[in-house]
PDB file of N, CA and C in Angstrom:
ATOM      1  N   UNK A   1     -33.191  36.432 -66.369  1.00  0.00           N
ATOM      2  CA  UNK A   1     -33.275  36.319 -64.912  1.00  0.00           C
ATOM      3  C   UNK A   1     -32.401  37.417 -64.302  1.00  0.00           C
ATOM      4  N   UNK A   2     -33.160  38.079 -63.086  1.00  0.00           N
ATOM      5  CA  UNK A   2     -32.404  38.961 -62.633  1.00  0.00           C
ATOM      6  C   UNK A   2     -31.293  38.622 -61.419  1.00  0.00           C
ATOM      7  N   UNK A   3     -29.720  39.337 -61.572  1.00  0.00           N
ATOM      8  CA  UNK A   3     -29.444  39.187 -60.362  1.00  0.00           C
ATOM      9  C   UNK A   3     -29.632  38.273 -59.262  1.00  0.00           C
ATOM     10  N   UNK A   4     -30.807  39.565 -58.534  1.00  0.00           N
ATOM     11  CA  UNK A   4     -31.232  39.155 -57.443  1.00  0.00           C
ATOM     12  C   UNK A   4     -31.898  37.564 -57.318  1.00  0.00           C
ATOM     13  N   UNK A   5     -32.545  37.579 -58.237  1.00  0.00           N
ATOM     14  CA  UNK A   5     -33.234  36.045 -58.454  1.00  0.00           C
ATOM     15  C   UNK A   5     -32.289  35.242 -58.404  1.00  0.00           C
ATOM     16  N   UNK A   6     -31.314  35.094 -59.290  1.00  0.00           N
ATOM     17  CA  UNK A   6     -30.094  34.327 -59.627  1.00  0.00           C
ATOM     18  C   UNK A   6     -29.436  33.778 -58.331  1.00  0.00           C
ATOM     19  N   UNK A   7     -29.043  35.043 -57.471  1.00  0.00           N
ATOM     20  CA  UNK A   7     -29.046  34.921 -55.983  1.00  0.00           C
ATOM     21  C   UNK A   7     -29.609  34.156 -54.767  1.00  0.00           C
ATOM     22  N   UNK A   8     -30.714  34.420 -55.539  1.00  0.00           N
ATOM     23  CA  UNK A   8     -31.848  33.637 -54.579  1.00  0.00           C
ATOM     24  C   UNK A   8     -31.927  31.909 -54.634  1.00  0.00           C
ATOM     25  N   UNK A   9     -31.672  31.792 -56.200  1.00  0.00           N
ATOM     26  CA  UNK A   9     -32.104  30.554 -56.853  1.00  0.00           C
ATOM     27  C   UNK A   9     -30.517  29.697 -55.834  1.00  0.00           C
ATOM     28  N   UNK A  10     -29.519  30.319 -56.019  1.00  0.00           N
ATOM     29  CA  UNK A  10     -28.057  29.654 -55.529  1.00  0.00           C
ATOM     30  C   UNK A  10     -28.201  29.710 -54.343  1.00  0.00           C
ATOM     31  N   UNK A  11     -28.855  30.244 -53.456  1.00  0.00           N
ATOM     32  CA  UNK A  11     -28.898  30.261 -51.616  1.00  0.00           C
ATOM     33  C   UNK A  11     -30.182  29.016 -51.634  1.00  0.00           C
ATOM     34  N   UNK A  12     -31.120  29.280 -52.691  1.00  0.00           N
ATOM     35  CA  UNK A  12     -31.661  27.747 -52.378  1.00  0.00           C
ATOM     36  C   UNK A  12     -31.362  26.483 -52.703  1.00  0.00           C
ATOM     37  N   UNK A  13     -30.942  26.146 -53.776  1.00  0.00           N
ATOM     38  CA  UNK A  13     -30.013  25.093 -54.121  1.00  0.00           C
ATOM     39  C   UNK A  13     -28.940  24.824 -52.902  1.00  0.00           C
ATOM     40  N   UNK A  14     -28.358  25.613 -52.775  1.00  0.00           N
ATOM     41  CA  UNK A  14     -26.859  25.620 -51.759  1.00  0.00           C
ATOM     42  C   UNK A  14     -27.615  25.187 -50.319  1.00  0.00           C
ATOM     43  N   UNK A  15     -28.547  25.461 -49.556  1.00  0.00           N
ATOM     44  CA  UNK A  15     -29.505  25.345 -48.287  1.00  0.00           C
ATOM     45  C   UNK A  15     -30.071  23.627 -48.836  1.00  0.00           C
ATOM     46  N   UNK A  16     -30.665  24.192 -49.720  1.00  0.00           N
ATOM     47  CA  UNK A  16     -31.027  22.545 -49.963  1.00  0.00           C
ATOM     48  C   UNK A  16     -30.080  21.157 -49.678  1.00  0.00           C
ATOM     49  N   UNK A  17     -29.338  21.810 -50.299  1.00  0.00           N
ATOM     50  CA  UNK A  17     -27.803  20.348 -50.350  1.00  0.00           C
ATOM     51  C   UNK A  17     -27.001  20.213 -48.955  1.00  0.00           C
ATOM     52  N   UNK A  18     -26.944  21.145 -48.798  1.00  0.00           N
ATOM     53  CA  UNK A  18     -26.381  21.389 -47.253  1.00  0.00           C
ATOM     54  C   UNK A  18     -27.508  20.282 -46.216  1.00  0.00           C
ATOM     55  N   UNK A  19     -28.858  20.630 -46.170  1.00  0.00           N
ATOM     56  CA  UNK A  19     -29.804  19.995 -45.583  1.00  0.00           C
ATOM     57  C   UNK A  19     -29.545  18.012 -45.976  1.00  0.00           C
ATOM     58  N   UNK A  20     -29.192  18.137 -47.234  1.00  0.00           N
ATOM     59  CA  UNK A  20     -29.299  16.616 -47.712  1.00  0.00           C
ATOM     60  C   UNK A  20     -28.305  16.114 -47.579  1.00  0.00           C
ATOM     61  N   UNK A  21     -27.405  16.581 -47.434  1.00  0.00           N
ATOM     62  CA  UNK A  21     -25.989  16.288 -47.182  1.00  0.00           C
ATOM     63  C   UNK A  21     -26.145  15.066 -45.956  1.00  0.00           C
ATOM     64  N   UNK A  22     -26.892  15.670 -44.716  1.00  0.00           N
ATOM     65  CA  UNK A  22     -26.699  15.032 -43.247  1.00  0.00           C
ATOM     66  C   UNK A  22     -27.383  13.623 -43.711  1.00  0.00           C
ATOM     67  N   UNK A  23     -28.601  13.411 -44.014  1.00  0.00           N
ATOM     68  CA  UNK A  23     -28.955  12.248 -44.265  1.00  0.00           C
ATOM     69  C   UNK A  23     -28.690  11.277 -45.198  1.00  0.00           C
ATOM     70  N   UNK A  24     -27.786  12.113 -46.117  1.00  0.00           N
ATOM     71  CA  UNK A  24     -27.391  10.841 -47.613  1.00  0.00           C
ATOM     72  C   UNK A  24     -25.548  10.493 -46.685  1.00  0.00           C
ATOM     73  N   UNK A  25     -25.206  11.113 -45.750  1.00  0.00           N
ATOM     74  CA  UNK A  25     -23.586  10.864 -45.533  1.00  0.00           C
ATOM     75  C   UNK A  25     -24.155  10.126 -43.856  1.00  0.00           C
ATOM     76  N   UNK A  26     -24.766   9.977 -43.582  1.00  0.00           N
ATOM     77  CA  UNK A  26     -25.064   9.550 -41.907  1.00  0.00           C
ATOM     78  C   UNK A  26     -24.913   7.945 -42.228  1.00  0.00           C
ATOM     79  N   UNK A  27     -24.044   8.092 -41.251  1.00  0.00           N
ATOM     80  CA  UNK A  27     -23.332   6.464 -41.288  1.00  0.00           C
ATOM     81  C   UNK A  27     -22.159   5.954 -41.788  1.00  0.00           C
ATOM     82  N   UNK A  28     -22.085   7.152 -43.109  1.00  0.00           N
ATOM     83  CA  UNK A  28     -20.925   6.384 -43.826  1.00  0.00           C
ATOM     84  C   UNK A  28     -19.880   6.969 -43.949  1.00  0.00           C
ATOM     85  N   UNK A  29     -19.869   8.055 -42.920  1.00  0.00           N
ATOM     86  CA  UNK A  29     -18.492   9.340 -42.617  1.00  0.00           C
ATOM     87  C   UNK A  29     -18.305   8.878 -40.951  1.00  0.00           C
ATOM     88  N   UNK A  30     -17.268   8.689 -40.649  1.00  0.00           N
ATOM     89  CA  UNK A  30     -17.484   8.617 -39.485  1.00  0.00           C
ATOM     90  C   UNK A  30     -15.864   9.754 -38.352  1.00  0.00           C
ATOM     91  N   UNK A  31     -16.603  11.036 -37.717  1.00  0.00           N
ATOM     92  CA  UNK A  31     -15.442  11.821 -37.297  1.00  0.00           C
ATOM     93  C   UNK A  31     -15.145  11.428 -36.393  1.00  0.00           C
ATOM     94  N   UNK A  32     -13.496  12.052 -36.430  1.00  0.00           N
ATOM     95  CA  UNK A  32     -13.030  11.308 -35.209  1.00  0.00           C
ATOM     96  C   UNK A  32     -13.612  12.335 -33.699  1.00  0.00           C
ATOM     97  N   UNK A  33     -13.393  11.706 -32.500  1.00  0.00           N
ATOM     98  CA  UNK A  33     -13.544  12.811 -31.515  1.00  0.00           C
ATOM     99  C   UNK A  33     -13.534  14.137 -31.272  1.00  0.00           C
ATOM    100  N   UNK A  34     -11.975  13.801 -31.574  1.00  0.00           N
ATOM    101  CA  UNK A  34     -11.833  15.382 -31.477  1.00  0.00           C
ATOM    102  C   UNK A  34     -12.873  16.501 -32.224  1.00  0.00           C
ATOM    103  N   UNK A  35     -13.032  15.984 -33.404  1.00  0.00           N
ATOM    104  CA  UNK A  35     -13.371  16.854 -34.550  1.00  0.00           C
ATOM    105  C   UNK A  35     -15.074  17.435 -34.226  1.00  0.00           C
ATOM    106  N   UNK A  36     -15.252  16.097 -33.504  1.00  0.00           N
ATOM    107  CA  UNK A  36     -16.854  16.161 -32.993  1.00  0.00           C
ATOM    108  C   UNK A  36     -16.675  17.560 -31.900  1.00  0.00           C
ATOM    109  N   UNK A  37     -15.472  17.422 -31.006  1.00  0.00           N
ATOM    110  CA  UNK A  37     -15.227  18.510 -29.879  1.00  0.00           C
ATOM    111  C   UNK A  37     -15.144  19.670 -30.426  1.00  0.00           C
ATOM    112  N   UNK A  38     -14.419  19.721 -30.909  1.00  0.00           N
ATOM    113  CA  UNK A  38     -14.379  21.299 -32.224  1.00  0.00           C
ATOM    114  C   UNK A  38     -15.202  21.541 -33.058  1.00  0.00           C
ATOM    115  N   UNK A  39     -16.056  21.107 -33.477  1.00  0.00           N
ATOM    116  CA  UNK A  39     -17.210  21.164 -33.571  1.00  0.00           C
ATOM    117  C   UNK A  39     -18.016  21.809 -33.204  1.00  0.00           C
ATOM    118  N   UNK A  40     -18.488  21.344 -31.893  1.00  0.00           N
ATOM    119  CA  UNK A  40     -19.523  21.439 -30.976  1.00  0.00           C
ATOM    120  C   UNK A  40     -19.192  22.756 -30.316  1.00  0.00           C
ATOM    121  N   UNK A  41     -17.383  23.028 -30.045  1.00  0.00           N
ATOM    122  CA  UNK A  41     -17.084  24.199 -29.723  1.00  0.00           C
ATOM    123  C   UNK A  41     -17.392  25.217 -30.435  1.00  0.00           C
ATOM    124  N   UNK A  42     -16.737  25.336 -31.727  1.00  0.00           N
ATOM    125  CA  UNK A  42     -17.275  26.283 -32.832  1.00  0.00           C
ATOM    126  C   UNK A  42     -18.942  26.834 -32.528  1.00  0.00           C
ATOM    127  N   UNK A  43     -19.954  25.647 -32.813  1.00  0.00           N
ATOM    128  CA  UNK A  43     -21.146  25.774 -33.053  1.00  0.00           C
ATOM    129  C   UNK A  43     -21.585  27.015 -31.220  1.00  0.00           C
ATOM    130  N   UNK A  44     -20.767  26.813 -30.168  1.00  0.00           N
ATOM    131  CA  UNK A  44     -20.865  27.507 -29.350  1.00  0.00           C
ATOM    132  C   UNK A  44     -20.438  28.798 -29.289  1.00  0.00           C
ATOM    133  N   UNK A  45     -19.676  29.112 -29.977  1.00  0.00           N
ATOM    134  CA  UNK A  45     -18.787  30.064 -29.992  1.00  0.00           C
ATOM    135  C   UNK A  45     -19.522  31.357 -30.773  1.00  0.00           C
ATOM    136  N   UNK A  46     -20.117  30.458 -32.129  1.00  0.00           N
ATOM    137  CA  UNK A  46     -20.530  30.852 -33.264  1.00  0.00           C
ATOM    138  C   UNK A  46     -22.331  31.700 -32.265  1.00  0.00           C
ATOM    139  N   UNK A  47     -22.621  30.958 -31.301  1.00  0.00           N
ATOM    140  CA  UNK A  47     -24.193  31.375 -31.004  1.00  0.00           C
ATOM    141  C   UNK A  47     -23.551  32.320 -29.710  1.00  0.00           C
ATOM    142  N   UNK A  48     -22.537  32.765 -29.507  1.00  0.00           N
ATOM    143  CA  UNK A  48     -21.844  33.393 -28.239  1.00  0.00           C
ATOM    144  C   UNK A  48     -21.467  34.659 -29.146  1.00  0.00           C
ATOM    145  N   UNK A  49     -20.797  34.490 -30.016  1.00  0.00           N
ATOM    146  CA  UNK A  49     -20.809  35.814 -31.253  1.00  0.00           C
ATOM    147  C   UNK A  49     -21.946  36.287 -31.681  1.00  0.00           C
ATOM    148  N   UNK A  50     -23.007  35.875 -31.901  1.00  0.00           N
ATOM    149  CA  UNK A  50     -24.482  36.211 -32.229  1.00  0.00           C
ATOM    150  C   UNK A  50     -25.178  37.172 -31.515  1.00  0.00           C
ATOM    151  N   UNK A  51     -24.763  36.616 -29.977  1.00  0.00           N
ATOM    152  CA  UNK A  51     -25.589  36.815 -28.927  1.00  0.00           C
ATOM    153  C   UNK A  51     -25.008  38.474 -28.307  1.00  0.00           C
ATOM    154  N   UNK A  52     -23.384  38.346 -28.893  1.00  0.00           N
ATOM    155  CA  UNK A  52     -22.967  39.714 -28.652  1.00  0.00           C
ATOM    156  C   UNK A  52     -23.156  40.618 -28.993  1.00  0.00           C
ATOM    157  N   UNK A  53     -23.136  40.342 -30.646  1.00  0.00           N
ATOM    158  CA  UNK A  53     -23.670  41.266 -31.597  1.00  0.00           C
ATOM    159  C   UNK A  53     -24.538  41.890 -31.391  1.00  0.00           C
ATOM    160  N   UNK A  54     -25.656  41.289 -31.271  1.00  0.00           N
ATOM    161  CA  UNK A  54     -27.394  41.475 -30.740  1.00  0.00           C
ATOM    162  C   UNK A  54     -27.452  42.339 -29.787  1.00  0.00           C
ATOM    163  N   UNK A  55     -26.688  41.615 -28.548  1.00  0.00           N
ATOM    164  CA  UNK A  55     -26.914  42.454 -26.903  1.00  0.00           C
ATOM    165  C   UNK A  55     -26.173  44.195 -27.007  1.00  0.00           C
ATOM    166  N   UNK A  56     -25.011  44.136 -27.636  1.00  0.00           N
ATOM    167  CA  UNK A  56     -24.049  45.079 -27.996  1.00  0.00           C
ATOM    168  C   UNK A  56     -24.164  46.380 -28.794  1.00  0.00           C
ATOM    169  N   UNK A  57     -24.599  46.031 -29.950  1.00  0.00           N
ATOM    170  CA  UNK A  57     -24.799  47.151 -31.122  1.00  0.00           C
ATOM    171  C   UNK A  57     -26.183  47.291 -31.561  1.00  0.00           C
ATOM    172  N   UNK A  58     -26.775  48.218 -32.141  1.00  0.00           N
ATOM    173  CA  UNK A  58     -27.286  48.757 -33.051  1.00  0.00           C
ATOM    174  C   UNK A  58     -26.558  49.504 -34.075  1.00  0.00           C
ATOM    175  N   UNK A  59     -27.097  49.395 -34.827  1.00  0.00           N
ATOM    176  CA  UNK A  59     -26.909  50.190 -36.214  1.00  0.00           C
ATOM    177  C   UNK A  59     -25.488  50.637 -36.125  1.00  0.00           C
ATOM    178  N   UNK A  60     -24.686  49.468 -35.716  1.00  0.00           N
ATOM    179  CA  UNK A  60     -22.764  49.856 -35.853  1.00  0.00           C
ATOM    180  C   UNK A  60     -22.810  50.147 -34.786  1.00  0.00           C
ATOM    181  N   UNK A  61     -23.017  50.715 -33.817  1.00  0.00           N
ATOM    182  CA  UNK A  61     -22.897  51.910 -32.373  1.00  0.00           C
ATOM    183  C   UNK A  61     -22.999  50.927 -31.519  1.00  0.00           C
ATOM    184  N   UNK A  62     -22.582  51.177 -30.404  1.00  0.00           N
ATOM    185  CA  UNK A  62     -22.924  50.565 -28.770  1.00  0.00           C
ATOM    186  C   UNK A  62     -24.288  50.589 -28.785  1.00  0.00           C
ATOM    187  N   UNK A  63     -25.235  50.127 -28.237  1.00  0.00           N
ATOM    188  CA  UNK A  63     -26.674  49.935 -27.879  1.00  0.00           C
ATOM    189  C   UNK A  63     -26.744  50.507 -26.912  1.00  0.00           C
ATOM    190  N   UNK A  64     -25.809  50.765 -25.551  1.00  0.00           N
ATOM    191  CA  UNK A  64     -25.896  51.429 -24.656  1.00  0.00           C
ATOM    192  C   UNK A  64     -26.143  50.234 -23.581  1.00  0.00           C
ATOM    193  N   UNK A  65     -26.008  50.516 -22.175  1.00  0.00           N
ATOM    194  CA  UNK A  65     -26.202  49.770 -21.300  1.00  0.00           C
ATOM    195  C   UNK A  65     -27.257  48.760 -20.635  1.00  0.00           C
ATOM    196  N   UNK A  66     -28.613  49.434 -20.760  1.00  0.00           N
ATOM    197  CA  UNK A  66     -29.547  48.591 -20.618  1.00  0.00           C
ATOM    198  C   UNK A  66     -29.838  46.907 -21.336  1.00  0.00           C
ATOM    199  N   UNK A  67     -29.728  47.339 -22.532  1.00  0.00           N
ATOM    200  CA  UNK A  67     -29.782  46.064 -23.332  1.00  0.00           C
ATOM    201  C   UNK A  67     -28.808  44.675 -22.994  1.00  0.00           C
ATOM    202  N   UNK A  68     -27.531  44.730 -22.404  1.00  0.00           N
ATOM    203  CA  UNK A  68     -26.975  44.073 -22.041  1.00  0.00           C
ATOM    204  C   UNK A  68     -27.005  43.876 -20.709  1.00  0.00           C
ATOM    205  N   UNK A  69     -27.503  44.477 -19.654  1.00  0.00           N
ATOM    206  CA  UNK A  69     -27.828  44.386 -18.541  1.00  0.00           C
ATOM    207  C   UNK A  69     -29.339  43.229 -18.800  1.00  0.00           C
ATOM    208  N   UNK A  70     -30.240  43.941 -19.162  1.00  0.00           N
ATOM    209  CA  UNK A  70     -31.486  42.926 -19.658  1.00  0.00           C
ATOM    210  C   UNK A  70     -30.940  41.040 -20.467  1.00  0.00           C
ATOM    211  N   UNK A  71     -30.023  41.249 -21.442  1.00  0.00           N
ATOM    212  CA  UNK A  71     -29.391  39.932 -21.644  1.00  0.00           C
ATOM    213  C   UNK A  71     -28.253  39.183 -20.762  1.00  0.00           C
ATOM    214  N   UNK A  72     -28.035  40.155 -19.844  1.00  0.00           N
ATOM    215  CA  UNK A  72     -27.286  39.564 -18.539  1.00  0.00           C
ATOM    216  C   UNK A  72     -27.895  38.679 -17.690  1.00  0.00           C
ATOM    217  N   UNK A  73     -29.235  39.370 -17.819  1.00  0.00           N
ATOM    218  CA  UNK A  73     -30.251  38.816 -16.163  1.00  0.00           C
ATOM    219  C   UNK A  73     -31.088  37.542 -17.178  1.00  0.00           C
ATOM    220  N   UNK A  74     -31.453  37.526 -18.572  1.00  0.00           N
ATOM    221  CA  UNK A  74     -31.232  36.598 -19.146  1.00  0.00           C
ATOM    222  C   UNK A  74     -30.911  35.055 -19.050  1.00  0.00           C
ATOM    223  N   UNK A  75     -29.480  35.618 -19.260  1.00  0.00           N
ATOM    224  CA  UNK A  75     -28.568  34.425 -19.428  1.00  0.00           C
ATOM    225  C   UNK A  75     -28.520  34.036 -17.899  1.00  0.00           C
ATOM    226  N   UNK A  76     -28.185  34.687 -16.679  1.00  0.00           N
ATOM    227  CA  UNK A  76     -28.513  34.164 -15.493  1.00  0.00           C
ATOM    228  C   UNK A  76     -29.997  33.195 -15.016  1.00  0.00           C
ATOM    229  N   UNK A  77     -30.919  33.864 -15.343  1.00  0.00           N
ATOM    230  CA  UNK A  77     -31.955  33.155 -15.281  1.00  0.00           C
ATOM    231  C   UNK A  77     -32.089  31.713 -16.343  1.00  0.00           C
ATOM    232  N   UNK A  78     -31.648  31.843 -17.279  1.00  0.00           N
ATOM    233  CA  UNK A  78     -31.345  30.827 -18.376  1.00  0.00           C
ATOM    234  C   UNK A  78     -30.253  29.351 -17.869  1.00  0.00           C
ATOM    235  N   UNK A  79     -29.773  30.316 -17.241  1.00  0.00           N
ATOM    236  CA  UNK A  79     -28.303  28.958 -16.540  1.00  0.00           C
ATOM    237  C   UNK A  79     -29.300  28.414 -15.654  1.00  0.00           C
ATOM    238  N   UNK A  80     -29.664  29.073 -14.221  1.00  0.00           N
ATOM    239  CA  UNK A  80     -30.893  28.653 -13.262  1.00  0.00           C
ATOM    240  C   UNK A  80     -31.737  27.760 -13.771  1.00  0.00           C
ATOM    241  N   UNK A  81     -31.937  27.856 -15.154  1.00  0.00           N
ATOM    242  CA  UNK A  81     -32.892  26.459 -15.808  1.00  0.00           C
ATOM    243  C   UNK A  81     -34.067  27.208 -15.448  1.00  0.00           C
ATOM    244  N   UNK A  82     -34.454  28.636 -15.599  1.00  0.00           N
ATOM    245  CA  UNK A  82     -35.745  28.795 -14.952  1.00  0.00           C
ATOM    246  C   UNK A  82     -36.544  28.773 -16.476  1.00  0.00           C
ATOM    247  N   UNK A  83     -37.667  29.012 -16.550  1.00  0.00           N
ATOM    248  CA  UNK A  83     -38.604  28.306 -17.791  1.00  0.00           C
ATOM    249  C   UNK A  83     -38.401  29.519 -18.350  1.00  0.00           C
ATOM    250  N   UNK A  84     -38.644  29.236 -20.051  1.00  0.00           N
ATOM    251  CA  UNK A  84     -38.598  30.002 -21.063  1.00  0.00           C
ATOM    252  C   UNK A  84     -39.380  31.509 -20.968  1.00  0.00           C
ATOM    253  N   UNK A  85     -40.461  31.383 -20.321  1.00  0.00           N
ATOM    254  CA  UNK A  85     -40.946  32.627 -20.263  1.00  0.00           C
ATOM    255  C   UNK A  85     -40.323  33.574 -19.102  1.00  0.00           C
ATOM    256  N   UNK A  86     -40.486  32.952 -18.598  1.00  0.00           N
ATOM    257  CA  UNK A  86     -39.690  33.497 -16.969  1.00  0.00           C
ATOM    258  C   UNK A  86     -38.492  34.073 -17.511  1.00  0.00           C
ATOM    259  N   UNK A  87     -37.503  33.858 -18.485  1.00  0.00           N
ATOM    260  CA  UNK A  87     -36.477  34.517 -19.078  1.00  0.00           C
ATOM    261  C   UNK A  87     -36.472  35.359 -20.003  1.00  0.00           C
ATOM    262  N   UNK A  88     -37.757  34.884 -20.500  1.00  0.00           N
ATOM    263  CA  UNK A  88     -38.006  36.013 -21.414  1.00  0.00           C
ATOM    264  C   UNK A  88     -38.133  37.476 -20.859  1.00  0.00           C
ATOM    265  N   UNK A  89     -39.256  37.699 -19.987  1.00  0.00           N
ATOM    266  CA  UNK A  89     -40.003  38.308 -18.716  1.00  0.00           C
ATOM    267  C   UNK A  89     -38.856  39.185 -17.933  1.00  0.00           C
ATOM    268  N   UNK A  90     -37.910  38.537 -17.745  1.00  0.00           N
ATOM    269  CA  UNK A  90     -36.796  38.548 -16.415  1.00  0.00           C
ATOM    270  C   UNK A  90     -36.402  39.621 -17.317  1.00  0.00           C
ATOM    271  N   UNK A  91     -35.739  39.427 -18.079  1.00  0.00           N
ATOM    272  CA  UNK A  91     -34.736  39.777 -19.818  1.00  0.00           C
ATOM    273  C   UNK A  91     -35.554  41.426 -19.798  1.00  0.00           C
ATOM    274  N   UNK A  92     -36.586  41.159 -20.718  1.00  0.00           N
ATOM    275  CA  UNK A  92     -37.630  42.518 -20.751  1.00  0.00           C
ATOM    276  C   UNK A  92     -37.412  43.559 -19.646  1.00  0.00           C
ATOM    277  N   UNK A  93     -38.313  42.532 -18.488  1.00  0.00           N
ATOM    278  CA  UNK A  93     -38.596  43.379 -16.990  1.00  0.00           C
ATOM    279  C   UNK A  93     -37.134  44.550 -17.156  1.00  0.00           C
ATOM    280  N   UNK A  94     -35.574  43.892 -16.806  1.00  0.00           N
ATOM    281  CA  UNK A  94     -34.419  44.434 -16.759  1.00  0.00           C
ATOM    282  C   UNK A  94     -34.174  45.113 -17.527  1.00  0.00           C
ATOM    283  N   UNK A  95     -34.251  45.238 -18.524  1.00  0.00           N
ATOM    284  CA  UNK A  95     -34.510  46.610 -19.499  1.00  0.00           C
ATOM    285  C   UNK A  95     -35.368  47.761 -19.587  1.00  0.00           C
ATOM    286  N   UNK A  96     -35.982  47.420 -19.616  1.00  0.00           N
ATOM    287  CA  UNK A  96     -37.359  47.895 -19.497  1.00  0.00           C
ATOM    288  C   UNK A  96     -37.134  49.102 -17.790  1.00  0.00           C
ATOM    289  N   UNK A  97     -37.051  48.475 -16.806  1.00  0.00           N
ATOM    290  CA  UNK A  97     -36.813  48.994 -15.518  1.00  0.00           C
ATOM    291  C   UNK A  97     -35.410  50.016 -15.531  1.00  0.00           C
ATOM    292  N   UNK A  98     -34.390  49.723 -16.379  1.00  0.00           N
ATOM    293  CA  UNK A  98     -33.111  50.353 -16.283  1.00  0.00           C
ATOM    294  C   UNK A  98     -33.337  51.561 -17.454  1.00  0.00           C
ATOM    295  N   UNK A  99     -33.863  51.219 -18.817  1.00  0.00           N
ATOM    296  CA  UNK A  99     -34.306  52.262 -19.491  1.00  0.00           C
ATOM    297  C   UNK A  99     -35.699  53.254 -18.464  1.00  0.00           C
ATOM    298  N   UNK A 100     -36.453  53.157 -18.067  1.00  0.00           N
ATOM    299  CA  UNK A 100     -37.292  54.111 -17.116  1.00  0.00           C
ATOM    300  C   UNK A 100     -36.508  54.409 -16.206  1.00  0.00           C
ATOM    301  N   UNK A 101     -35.394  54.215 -15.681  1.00  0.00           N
ATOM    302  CA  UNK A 101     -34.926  55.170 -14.950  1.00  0.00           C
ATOM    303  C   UNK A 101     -33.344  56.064 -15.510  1.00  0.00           C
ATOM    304  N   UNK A 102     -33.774  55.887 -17.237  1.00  0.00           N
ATOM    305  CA  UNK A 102     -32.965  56.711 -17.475  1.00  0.00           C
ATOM    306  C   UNK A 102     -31.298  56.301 -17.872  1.00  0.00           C
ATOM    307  N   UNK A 103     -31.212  54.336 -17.746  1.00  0.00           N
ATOM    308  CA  UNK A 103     -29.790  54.313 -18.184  1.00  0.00           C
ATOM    309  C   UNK A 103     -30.833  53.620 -20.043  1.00  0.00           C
ATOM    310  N   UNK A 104     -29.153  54.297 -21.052  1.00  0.00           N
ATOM    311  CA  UNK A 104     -29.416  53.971 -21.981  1.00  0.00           C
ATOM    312  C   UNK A 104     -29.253  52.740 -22.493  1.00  0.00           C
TER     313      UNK A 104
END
C-alpha cells in the first residue's frame, strides 16, 4: 500500500469515528455551559478565519481590494437577512463592478 493510500485510508477511519462519536456519546456526556459557550465561540471564530483567508489572499499575496469589498457587501446583505441569492448576486455584482473599473 502506498503512502498516499495509507493516508487516505487514516482520514477515513479518523472522519468516520469522529462522525460516530456524536451519536454513540449523546446523552451520556453531559457539558457544562460554559464549555457549550466556548464552543460555539470557537466554531465562530474558526468560520471568521476561513472567511478571511478566502476574502484576503490568493496564492500567499493580498487578493487586492475588490474581493473584499464584494465579501463586505456580502456579509452586509447577509446580516439584512436578505435571501441567499440576493447575496450571492450583491457579493458578485460588487466585485465584478469595482474590478471593471479598474480596482484590483
Amino acid at each position: 500500500m502506498s503512502g498516499t493510500a495509507l493516508m487516505v485510508l487514516v482520514l477515513a477511519v479518523g472522519t468516520y469515528a469522529f462522525r460516530l462519536v456524536g451519536p454513540v456519546l449523546h446523552g451520556r456526556v453531559e457539558l457544562p455551559d460554559r464549555v457549550r459557550v466556548l464552543l460555539s465561540a470557537g466554531a465562530v471564530l474558526r468560520l471568521v478565519a476561513l472567511l478571511a483567508t478566502g476574502a484576503l489572499t490568493e496564492g500567499g499575496e493580498f487578493a487586492g481590494w475588490a474581493r473584499p469589498a464584494g465579501v463586505a457587501v456580502g456579509g452586509v446583505l447577509a446580516w439584512r437577512r436578505a435571501p441567499f441569492v440576493v447575496v450571492v448576486l450583491g457579493a458578485t455584482a460588487a466585485t465584478v463592478a469595482l474590478r471593471a473599473a479598474g480596482v484590483q
